[in-house]
C-alpha atoms as a PDB file:
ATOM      1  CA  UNK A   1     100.125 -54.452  20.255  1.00  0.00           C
ATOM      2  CA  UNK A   2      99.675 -52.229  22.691  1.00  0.00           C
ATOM      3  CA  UNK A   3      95.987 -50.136  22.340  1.00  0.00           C
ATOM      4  CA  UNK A   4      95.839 -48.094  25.196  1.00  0.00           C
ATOM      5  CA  UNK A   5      96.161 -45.207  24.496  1.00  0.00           C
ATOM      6  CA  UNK A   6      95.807 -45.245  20.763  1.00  0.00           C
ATOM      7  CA  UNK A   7      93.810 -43.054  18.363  1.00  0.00           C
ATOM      8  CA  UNK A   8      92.745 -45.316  14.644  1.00  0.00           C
ATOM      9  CA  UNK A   9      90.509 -44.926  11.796  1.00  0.00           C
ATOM     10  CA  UNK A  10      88.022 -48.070  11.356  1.00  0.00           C
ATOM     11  CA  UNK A  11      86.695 -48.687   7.779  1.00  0.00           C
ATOM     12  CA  UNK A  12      84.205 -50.979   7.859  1.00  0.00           C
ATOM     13  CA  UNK A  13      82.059 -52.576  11.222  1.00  0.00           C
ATOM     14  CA  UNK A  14      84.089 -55.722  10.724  1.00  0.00           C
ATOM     15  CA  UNK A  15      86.976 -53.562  11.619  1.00  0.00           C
ATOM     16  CA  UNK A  16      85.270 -52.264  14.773  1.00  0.00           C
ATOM     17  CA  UNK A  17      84.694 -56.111  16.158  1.00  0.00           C
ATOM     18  CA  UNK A  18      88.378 -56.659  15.551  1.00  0.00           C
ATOM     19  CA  UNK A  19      88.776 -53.940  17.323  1.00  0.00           C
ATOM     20  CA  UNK A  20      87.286 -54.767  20.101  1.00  0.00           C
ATOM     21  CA  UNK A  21      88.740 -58.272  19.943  1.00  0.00           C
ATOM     22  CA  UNK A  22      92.428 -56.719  20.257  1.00  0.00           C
ATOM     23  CA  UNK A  23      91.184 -54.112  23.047  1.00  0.00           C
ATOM     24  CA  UNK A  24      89.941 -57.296  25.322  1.00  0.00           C
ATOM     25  CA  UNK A  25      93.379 -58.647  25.076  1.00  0.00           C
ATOM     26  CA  UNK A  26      94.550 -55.552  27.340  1.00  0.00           C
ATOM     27  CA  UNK A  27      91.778 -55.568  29.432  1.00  0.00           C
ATOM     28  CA  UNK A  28      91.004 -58.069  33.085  1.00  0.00           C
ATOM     29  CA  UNK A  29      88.699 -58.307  36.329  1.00  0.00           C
ATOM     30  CA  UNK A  30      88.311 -54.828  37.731  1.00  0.00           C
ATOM     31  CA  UNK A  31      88.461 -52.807  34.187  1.00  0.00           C
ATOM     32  CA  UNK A  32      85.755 -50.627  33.267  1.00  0.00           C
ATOM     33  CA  UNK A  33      85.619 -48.890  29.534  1.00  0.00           C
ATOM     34  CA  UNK A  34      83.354 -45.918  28.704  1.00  0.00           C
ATOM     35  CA  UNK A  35      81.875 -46.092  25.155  1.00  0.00           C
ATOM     36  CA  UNK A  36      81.098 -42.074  23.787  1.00  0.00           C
ATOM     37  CA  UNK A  37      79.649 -41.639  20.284  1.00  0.00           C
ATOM     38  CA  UNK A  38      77.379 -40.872  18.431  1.00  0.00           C
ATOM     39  CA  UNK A  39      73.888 -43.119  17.872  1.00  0.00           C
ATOM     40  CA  UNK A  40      75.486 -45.708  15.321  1.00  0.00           C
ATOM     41  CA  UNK A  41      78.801 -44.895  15.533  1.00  0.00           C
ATOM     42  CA  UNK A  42      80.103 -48.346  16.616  1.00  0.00           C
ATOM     43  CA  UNK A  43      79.732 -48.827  20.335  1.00  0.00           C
ATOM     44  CA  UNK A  44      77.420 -51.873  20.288  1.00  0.00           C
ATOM     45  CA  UNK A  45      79.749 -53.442  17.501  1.00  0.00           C
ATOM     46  CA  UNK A  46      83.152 -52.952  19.591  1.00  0.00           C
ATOM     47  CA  UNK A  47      81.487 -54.198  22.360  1.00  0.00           C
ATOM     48  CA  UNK A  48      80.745 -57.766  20.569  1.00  0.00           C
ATOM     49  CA  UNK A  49      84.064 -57.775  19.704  1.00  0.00           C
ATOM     50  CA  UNK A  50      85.178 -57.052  23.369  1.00  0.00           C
ATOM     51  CA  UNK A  51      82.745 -59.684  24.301  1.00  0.00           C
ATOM     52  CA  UNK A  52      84.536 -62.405  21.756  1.00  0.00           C
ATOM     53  CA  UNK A  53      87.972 -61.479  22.795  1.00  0.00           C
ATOM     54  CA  UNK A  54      86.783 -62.285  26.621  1.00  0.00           C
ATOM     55  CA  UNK A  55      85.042 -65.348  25.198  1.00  0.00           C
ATOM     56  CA  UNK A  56      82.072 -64.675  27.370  1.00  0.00           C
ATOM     57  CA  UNK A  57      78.531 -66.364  26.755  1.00  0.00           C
ATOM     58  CA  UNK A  58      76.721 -64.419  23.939  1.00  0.00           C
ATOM     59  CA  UNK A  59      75.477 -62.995  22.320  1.00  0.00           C
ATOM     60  CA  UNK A  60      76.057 -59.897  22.834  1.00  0.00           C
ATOM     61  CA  UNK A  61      73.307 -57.146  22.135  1.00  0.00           C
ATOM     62  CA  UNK A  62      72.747 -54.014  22.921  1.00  0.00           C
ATOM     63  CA  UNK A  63      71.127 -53.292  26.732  1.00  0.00           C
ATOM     64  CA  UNK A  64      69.047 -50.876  26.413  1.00  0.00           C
ATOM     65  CA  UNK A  65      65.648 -52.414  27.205  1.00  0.00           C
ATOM     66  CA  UNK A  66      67.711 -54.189  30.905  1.00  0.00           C
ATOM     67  CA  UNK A  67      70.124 -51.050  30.828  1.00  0.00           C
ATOM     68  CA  UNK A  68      72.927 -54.184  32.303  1.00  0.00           C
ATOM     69  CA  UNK A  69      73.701 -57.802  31.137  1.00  0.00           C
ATOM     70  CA  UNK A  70      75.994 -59.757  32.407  1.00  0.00           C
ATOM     71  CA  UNK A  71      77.907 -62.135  30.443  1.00  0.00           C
ATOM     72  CA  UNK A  72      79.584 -65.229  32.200  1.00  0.00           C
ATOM     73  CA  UNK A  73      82.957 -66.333  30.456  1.00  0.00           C
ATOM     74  CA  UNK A  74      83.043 -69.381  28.714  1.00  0.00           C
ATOM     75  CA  UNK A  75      86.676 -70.256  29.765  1.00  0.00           C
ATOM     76  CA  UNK A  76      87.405 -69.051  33.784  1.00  0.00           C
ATOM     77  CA  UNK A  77      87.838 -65.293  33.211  1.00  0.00           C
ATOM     78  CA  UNK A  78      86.012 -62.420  34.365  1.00  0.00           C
ATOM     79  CA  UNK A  79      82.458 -61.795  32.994  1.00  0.00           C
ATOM     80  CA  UNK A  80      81.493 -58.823  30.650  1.00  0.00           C
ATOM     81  CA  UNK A  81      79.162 -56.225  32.226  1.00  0.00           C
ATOM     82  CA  UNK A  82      77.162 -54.567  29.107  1.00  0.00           C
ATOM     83  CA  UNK A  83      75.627 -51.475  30.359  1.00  0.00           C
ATOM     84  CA  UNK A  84      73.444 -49.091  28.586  1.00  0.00           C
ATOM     85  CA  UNK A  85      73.268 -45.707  30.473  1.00  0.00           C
ATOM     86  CA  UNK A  86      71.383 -43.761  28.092  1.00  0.00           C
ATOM     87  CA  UNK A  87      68.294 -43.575  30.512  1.00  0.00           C
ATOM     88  CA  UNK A  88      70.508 -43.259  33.480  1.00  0.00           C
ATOM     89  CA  UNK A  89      70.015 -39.500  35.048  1.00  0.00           C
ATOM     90  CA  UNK A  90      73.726 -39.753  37.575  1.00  0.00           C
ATOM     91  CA  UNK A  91      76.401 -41.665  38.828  1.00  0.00           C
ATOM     92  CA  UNK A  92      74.096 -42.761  42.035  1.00  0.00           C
ATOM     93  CA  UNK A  93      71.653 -44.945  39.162  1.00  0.00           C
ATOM     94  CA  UNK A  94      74.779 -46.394  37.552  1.00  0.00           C
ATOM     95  CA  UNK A  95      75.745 -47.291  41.583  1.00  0.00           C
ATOM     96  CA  UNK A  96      72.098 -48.733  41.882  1.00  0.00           C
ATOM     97  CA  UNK A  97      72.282 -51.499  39.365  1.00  0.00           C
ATOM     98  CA  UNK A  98      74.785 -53.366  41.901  1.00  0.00           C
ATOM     99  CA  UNK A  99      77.875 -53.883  39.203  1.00  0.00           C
ATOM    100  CA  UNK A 100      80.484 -55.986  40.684  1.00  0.00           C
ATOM    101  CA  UNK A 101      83.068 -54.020  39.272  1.00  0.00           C
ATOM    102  CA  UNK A 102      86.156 -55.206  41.233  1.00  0.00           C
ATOM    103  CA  UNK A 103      85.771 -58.896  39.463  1.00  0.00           C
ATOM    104  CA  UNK A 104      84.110 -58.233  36.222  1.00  0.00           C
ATOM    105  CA  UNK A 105      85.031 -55.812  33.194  1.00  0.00           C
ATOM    106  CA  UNK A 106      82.569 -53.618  32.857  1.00  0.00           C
ATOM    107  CA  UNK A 107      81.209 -51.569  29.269  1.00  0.00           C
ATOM    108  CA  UNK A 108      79.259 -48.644  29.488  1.00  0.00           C
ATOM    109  CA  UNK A 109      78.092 -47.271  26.735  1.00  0.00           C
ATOM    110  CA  UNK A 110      76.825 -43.498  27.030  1.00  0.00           C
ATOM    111  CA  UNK A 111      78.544 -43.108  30.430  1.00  0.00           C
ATOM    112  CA  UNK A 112      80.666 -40.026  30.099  1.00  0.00           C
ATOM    113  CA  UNK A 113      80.079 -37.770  32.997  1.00  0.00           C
ATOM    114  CA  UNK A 114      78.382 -40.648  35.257  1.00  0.00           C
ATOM    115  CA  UNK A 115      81.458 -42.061  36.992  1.00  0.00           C
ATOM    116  CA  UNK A 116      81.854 -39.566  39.815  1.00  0.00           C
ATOM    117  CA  UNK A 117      81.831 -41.682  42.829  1.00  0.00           C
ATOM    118  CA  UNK A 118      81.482 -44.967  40.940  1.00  0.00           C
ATOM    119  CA  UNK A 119      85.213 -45.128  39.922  1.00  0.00           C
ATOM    120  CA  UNK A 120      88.687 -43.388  40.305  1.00  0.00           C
ATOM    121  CA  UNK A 121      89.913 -44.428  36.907  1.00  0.00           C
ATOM    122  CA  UNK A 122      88.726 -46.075  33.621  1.00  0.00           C
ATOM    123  CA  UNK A 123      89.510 -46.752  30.100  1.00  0.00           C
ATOM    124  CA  UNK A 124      87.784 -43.798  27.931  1.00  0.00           C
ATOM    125  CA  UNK A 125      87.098 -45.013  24.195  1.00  0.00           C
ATOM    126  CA  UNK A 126      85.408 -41.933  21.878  1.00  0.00           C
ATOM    127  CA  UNK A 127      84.021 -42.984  18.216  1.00  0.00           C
ATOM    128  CA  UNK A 128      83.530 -40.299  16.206  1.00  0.00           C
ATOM    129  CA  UNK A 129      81.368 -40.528  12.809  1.00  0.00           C
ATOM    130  CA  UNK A 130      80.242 -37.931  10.102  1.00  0.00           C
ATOM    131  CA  UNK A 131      76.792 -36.981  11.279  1.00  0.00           C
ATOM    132  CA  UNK A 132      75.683 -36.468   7.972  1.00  0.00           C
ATOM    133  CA  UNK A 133      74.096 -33.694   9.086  1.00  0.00           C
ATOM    134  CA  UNK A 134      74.177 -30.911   6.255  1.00  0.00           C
ATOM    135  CA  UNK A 135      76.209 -27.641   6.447  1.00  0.00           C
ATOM    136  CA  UNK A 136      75.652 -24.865   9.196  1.00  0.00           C
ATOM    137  CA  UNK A 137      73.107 -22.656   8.090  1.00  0.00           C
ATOM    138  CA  UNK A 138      71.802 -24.822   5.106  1.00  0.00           C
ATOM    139  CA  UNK A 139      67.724 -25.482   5.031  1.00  0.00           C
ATOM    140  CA  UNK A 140      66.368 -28.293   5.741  1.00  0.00           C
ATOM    141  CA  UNK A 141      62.805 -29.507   6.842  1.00  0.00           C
ATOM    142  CA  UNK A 142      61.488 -31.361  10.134  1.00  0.00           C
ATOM    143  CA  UNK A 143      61.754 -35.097   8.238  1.00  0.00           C
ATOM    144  CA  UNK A 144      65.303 -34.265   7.338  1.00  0.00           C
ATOM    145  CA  UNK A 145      67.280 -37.917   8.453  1.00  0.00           C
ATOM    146  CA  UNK A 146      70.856 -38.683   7.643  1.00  0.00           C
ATOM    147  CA  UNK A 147      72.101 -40.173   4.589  1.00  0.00           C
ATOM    148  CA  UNK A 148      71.969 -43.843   4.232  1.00  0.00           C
ATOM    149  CA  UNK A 149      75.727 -43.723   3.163  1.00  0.00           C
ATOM    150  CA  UNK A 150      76.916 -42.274   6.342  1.00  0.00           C
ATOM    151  CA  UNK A 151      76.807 -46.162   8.153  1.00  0.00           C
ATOM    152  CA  UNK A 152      79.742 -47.275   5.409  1.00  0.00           C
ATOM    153  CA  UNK A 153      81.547 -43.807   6.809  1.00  0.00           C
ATOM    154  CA  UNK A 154      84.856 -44.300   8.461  1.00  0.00           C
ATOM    155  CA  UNK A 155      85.018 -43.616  12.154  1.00  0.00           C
ATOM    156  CA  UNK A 156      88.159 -42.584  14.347  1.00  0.00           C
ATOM    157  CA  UNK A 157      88.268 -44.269  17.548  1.00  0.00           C
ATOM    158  CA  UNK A 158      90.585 -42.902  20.555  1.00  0.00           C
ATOM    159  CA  UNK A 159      91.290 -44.572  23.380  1.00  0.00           C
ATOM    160  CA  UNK A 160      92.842 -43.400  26.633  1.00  0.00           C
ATOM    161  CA  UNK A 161      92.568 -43.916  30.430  1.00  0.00           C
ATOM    162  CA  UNK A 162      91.531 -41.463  32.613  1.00  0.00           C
ATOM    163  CA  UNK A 163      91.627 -39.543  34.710  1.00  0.00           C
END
């Protein structure tokens, strides 16, 4: 099955894992994926999965304390590169943290628009979720938070390689 490029609605975050379990299967040394979304739409989640299908050394958990962890496979493949660039201002920082990106595959999650100069092409996956943020022009107060319901919310996932 062929994922790249694909556009799919995921149910439930079992769904997502699996997910990233099938997207692994396309992916070797020298790949690097950009995770977009929305906080808790999924990116940590696929990435586990990714991390599975790779059968790297887990587990695998969000970086956002190291911003990059590496992951050494378990069976002579390349490693997983988790990297969190949330706190990361431009592409020169992402360059800084000395990813070996020609042997490893590499996950960033929150990277869109940091890859100028880093990389000529990579593997673009956008998660979309309801926000469950209420409608324009409604009132709401300062404490307002989204509904608890909103995790079990469907998300569409597209993937695609760019540029």
């Amino acid at each position: 099955m062929r994922l790249i490029p694909s556009e799919r609605v995921v149910s439930a975050p079992e769904e997502m894992h699996s997910l990233g379990v099938d997207l692994a299967r396309e992916l070797g040394a020298g790949d690097l994926v950009v995770l977009t979304g929305p906080l808790g739409a999924g990116k940590t989640t696929l990435t586990r999965g990714i991390g599975e299908g790779l059968d790297v050394r887990g587990p695998v958990t969000s970086p956002t304390f190291v911003l990059a962890r590496t992951h050494p496979s378990l069976s002579g493949g390349p490693p997983l590169v988790h990297v969190d660039a949330y706190r990361l201002g431009d592409a020169m920082e992402l360059d800084d943290l000395d990813i070996d990106f020609e042997h490893s595959v590499v996950v960033v999650e929150w990277g869109k628009g940091l890859l100028d100069g880093v990389a000529e092409r990579w593997i673009e996956v956008e998660i979309s979720r309801p926000t469950g943020a209420p409608a324009e022009g409604a009132i709401t107060d300062a404490s307002w938070e989204p509904s608890a319901d909103v995790a079990d919310e469907p998300r569409t996932v597209r993937i695609a390689r760019r540029p």
